[in-house]
Protein backbone atom coordinates (compact mmCIF):
# COMPACT_ATOMS: atom_id res chain seq x y z
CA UNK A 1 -10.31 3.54 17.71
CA UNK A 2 -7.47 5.74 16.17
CA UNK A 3 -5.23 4.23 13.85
CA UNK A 4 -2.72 6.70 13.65
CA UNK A 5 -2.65 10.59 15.05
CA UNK A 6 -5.09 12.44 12.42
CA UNK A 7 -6.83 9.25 10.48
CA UNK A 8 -9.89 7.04 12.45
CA UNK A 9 -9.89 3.31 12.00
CA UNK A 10 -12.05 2.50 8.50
CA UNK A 11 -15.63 1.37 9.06
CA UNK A 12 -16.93 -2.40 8.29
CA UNK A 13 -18.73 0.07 5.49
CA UNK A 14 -15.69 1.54 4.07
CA UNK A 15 -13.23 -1.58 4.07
CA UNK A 16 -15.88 -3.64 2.40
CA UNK A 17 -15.91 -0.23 -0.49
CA UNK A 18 -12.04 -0.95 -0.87
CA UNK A 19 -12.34 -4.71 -0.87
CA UNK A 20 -15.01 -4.38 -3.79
CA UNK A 21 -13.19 -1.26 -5.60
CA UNK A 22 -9.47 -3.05 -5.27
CA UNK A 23 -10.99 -6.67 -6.62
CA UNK A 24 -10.86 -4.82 -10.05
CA UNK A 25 -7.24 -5.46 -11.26
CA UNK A 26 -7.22 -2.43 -13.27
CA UNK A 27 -8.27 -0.40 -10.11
CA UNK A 28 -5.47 -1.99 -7.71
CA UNK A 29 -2.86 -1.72 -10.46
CA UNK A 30 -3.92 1.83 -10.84
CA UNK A 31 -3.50 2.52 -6.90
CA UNK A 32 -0.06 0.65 -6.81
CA UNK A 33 1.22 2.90 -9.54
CA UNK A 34 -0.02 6.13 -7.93
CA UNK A 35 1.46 4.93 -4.54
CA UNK A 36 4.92 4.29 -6.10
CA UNK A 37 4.18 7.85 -8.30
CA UNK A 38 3.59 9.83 -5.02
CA UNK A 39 6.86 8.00 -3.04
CA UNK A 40 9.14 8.60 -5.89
CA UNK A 41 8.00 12.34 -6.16
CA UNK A 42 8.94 12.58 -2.32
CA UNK A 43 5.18 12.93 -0.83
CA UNK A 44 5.83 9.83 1.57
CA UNK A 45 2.18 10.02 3.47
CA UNK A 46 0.23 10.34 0.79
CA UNK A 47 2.39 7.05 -0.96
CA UNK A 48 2.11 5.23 2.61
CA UNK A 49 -1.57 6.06 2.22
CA UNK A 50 -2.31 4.65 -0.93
CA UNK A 51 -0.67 1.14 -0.26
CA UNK A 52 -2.83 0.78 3.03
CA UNK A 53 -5.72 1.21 1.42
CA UNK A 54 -5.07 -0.94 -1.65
CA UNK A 55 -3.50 -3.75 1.49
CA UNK A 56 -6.54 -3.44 2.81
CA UNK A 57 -8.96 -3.71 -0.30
CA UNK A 58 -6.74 -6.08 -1.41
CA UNK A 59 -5.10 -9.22 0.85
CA UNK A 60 -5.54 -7.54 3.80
CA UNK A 61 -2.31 -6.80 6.74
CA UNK A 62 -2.67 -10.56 8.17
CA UNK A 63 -2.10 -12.41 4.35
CA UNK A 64 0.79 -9.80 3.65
CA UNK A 65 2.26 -10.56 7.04
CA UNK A 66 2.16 -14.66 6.15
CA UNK A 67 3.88 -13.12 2.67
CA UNK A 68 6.61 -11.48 4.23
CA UNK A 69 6.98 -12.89 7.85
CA UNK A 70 6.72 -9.39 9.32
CA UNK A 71 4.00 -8.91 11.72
CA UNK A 72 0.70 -7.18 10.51
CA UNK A 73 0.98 -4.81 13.23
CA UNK A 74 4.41 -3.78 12.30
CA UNK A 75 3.72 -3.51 8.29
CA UNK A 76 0.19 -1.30 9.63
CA UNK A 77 2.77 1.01 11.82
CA UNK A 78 5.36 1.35 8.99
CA UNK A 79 2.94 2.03 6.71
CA UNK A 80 1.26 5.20 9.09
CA UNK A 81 1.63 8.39 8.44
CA UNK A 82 4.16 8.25 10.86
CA UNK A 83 5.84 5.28 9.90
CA UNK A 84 9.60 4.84 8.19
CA UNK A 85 9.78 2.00 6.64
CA UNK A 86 13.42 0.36 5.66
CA UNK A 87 13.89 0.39 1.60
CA UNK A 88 14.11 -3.33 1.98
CA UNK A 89 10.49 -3.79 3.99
CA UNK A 90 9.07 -1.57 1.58
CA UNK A 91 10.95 -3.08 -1.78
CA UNK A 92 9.39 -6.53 0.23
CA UNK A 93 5.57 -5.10 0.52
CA UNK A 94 5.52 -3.83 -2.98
CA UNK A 95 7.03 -6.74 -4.36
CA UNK A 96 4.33 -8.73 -2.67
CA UNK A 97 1.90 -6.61 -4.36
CA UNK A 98 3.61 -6.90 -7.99
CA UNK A 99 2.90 -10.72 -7.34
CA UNK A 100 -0.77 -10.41 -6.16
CA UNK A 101 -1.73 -8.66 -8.85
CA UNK A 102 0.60 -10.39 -11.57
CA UNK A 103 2.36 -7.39 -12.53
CA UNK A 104 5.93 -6.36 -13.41
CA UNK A 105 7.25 -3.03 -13.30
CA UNK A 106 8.35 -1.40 -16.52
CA UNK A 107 9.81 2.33 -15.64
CA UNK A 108 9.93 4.79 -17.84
CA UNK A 109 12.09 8.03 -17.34
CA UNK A 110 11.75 11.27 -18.73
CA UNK A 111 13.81 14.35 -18.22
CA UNK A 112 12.76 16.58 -16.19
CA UNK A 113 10.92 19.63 -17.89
């Protein structure tokens, strides 16, 4: 079963690797920051692709759905490679992750070299 147009659906193998790999704090909060690093540096895909896997390691698409009231299907297709998601559902996703793994953000900005 495809998933999305390049990417097959993860095995029973592989989803329990990310569910044992993403129980580490230190290895989720490491994923969330790389995801945010690789949206903010415009490489969408590869941002959208880090937050399904550590939503899937994680809480899984149904327990963020009950979090934010959007359908897990919906927050899976936004979250494709081909997926736009809104500023708002994504601001709601990774403030749902901030919570699950007790976390605040703290930016720091540099200029630009």
């Amino acid at each position: 079963m495809k998933t999305d147009k390049n990417r097959i659906a993860p095995s029973r193998a592989h989803l329990d690797y990310l569910r044992e790999l993403y129980a580490n704090d230190e290895e989720a909060i490491g994923m969330l920051a790389y995801a945010l690093e690789q949206i903010a540096a415009g490489q969408d895909e590869e941002g959208k692709y880090a937050l399904r896997s550590l939503i899937k390691g994680r809480l899984g698409f149904e327990e963020l759905s009950r979090r934010t009231e959007i359908p897990a299907r919906s927050l899976n297709r936004m979250l494709s490679s081909e997926g736009n998601p809104s500023l708002s559902n994504l601001s709601l996703i990774i403030r749902q992750l901030h919570a699950e793994l007790g976390v605040e953000p703290n930016w720091t900005l540099t200029a630009a070299a």
